[in-house]
C-alpha atoms as a PDB file:
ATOM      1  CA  UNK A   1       0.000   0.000   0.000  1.00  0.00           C
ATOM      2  CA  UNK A   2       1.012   3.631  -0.818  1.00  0.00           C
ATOM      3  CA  UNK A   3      -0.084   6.345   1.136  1.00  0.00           C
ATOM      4  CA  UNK A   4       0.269  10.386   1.148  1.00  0.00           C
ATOM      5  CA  UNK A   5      -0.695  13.144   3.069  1.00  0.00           C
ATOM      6  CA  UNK A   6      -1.163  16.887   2.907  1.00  0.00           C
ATOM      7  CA  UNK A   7       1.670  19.439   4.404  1.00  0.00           C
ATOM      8  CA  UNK A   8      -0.883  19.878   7.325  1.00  0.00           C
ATOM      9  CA  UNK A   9      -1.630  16.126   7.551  1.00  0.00           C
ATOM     10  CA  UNK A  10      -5.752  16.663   7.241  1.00  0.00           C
ATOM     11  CA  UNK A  11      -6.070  15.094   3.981  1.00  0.00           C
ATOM     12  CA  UNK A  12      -4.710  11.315   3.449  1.00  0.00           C
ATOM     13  CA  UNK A  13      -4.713   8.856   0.773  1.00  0.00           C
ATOM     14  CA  UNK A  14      -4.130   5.249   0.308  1.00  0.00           C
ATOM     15  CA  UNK A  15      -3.178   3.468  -2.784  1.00  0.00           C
ATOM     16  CA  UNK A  16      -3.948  -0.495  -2.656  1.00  0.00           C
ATOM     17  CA  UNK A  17      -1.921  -2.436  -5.487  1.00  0.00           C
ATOM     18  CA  UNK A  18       0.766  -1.837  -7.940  1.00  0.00           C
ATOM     19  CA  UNK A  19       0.414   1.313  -9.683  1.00  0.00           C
ATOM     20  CA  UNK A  20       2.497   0.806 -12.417  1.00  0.00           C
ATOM     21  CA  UNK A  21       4.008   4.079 -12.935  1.00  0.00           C
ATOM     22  CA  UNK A  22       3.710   7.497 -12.200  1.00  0.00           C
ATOM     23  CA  UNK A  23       2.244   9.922 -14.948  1.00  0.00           C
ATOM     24  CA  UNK A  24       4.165  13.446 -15.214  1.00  0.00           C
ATOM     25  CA  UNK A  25       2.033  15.661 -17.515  1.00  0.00           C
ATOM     26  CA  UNK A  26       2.486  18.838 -19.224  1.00  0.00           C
ATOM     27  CA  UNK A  27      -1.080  20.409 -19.135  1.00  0.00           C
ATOM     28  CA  UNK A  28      -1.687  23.670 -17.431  1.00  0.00           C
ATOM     29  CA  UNK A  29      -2.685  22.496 -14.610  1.00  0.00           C
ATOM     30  CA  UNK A  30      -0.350  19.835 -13.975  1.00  0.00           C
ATOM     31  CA  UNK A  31       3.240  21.692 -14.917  1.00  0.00           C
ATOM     32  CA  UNK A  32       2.017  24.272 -12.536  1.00  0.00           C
ATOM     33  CA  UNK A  33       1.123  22.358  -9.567  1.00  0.00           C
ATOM     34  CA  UNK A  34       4.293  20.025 -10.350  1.00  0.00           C
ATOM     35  CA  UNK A  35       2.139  16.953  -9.660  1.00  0.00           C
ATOM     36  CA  UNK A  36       2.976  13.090 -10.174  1.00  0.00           C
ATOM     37  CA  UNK A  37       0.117  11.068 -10.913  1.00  0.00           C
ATOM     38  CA  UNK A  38      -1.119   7.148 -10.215  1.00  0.00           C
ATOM     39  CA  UNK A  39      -4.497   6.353 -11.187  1.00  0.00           C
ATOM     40  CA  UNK A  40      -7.321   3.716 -10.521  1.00  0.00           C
ATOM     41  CA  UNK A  41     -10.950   4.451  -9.076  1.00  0.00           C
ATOM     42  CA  UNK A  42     -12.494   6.540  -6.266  1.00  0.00           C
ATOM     43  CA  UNK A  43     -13.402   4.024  -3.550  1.00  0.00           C
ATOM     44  CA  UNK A  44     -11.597   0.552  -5.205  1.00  0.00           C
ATOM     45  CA  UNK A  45      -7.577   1.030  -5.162  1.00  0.00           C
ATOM     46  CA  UNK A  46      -7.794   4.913  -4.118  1.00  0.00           C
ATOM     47  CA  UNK A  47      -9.057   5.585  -0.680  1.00  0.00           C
ATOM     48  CA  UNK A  48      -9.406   9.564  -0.136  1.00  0.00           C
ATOM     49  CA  UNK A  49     -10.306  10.524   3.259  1.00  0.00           C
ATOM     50  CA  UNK A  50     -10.087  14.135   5.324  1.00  0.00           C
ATOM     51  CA  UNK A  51     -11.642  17.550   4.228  1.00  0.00           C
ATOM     52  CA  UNK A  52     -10.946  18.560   0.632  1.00  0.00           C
ATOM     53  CA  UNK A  53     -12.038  21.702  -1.613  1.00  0.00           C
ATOM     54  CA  UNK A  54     -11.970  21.469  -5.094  1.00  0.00           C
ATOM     55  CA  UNK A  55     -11.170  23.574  -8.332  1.00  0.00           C
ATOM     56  CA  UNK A  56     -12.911  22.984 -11.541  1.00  0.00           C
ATOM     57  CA  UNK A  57     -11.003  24.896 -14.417  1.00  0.00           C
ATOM     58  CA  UNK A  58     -13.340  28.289 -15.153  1.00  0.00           C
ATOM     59  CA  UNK A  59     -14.628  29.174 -18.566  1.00  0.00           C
ATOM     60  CA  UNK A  60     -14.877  25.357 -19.560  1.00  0.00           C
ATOM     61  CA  UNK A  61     -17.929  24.119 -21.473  1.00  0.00           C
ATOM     62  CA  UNK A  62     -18.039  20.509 -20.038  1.00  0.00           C
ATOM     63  CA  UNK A  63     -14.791  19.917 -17.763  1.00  0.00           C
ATOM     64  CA  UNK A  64     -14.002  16.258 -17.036  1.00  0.00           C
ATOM     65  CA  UNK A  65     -11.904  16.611 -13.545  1.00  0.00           C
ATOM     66  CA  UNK A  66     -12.052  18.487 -10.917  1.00  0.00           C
ATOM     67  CA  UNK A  67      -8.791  18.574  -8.558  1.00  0.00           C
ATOM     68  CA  UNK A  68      -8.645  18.016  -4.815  1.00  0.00           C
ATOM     69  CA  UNK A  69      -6.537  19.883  -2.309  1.00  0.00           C
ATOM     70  CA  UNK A  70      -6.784  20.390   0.857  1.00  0.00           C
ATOM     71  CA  UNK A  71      -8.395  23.555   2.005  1.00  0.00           C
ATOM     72  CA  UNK A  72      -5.891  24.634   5.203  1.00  0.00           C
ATOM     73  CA  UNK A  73      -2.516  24.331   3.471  1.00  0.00           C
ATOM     74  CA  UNK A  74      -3.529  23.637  -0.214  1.00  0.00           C
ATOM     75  CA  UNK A  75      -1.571  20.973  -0.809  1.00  0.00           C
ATOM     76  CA  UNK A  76      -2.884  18.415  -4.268  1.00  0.00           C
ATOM     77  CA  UNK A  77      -3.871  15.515  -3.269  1.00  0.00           C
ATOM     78  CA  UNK A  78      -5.857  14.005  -6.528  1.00  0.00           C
ATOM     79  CA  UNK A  79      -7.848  14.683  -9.294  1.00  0.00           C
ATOM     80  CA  UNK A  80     -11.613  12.987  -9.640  1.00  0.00           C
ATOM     81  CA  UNK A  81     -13.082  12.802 -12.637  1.00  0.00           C
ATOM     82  CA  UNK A  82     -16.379  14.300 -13.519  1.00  0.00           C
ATOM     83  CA  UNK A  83     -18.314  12.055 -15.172  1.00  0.00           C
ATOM     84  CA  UNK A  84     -18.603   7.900 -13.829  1.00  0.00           C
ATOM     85  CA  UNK A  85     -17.813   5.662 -16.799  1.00  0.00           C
ATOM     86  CA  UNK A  86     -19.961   2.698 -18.351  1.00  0.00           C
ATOM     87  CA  UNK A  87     -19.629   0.977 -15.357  1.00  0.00           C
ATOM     88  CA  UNK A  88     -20.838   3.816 -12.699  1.00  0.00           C
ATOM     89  CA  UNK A  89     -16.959   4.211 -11.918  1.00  0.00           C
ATOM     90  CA  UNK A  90     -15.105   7.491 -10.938  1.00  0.00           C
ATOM     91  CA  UNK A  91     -12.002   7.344 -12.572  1.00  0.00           C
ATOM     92  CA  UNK A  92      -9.153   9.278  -9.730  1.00  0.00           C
ATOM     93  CA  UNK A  93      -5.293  10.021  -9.240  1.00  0.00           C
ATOM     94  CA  UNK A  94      -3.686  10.496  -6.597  1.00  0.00           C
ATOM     95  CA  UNK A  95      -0.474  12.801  -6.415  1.00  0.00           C
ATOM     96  CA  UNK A  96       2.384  10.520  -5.292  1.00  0.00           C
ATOM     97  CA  UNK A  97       4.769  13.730  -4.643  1.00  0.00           C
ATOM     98  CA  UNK A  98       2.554  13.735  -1.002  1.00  0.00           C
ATOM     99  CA  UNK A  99       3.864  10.006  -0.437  1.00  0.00           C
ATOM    100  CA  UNK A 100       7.214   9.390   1.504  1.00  0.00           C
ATOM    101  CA  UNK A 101       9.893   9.483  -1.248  1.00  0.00           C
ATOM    102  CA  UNK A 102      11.553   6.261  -0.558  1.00  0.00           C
ATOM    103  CA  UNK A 103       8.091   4.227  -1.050  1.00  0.00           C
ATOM    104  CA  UNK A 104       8.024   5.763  -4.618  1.00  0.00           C
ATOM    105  CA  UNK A 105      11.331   6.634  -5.295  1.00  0.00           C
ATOM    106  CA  UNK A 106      11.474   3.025  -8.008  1.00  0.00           C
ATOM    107  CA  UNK A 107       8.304   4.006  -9.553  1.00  0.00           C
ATOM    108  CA  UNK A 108       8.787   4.565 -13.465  1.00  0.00           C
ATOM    109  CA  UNK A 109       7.905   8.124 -15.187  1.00  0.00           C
ATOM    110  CA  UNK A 110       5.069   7.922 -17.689  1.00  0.00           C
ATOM    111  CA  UNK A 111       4.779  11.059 -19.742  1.00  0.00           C
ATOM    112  CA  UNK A 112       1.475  12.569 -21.142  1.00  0.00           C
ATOM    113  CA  UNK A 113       1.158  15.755 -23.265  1.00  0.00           C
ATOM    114  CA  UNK A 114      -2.127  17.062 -21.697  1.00  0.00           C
ATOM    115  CA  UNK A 115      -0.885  20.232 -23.055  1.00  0.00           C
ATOM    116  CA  UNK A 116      -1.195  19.671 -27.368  1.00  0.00           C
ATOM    117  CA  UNK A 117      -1.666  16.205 -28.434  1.00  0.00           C
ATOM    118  CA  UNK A 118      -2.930  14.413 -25.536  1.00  0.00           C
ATOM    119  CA  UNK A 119      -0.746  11.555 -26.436  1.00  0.00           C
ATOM    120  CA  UNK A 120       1.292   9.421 -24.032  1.00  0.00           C
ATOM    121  CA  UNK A 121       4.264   9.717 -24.511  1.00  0.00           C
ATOM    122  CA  UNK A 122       6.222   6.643 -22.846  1.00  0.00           C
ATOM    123  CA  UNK A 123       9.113   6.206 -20.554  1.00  0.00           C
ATOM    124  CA  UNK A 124      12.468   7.920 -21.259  1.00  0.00           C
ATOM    125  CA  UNK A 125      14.048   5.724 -18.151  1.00  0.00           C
ATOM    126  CA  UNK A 126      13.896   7.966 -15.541  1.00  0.00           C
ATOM    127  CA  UNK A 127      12.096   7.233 -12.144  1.00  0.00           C
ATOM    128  CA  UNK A 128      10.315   9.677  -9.771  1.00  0.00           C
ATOM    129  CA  UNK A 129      13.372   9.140  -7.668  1.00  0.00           C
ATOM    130  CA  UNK A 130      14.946  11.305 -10.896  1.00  0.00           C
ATOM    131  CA  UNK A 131      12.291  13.575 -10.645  1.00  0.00           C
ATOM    132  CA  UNK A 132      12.077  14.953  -6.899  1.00  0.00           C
ATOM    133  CA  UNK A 133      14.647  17.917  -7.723  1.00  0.00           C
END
């Protein structure tokens, strides 16, 4: 199990399983807040518990996630999406950069251009051990 908490230590998560990797992504949210992403769904492998606030981006039409931080020290903690799939699902990441470092550190980097293609763009080798400074 994986878990992460906020600077303040009011908002916790838990990751059950083997994430795979950790997704670093270029959109204009994500380069700003600097976030690290593993992924499953709200209430199966991703436990969120503690007070959150939310930001959905302004001035979109139909936005698909909204992202969770926690509302006395702001830290990210995930994103949820907006809309359940086929199955009734919430699809969610958690932001491994609130996780201990050494119970990451091995994780690979996935890379995702949120920002023009929306294309993943693979593993170049590095780790998020490579990616903490």
């Amino acid at each position: 199990m994986i878990e992460g908490t906020c600077h303040c230590g009011k908002v916790h998560w838990t990751f059950e399983g083997d994430p795979g990797g950790a997704t670093a992504c270029n959109c204009t949210l994500c380069r700003r807040y600097g976030a690290l992403w593993i992924y499953d769904y709200e209430n199966e492998c991703i436990h969120l518990t503690g007070p959150v606030a939310s930001y959905t981006r302004a001035g979109k039409e139909d936005p698909a996630l909204e992202i969770l931080f926690c509302p006395a020290c702001g830290g990210v903690a995930a994103w949820r999406g907006l809309r359940p799939d086929e199955n009734g699902r919430i699809r969610m990441a958690v932001n491994v950069r609130l996780a201990e470092p050494d119970t990451v550190a091995d994780l690979p980097i996935d890379h995702f251009d949120g920002y023009d293609t929306f294309d993943d763009l693979g593993r170049d080798g590095r780790c998020v051990r490579d990616m903490w400074f």
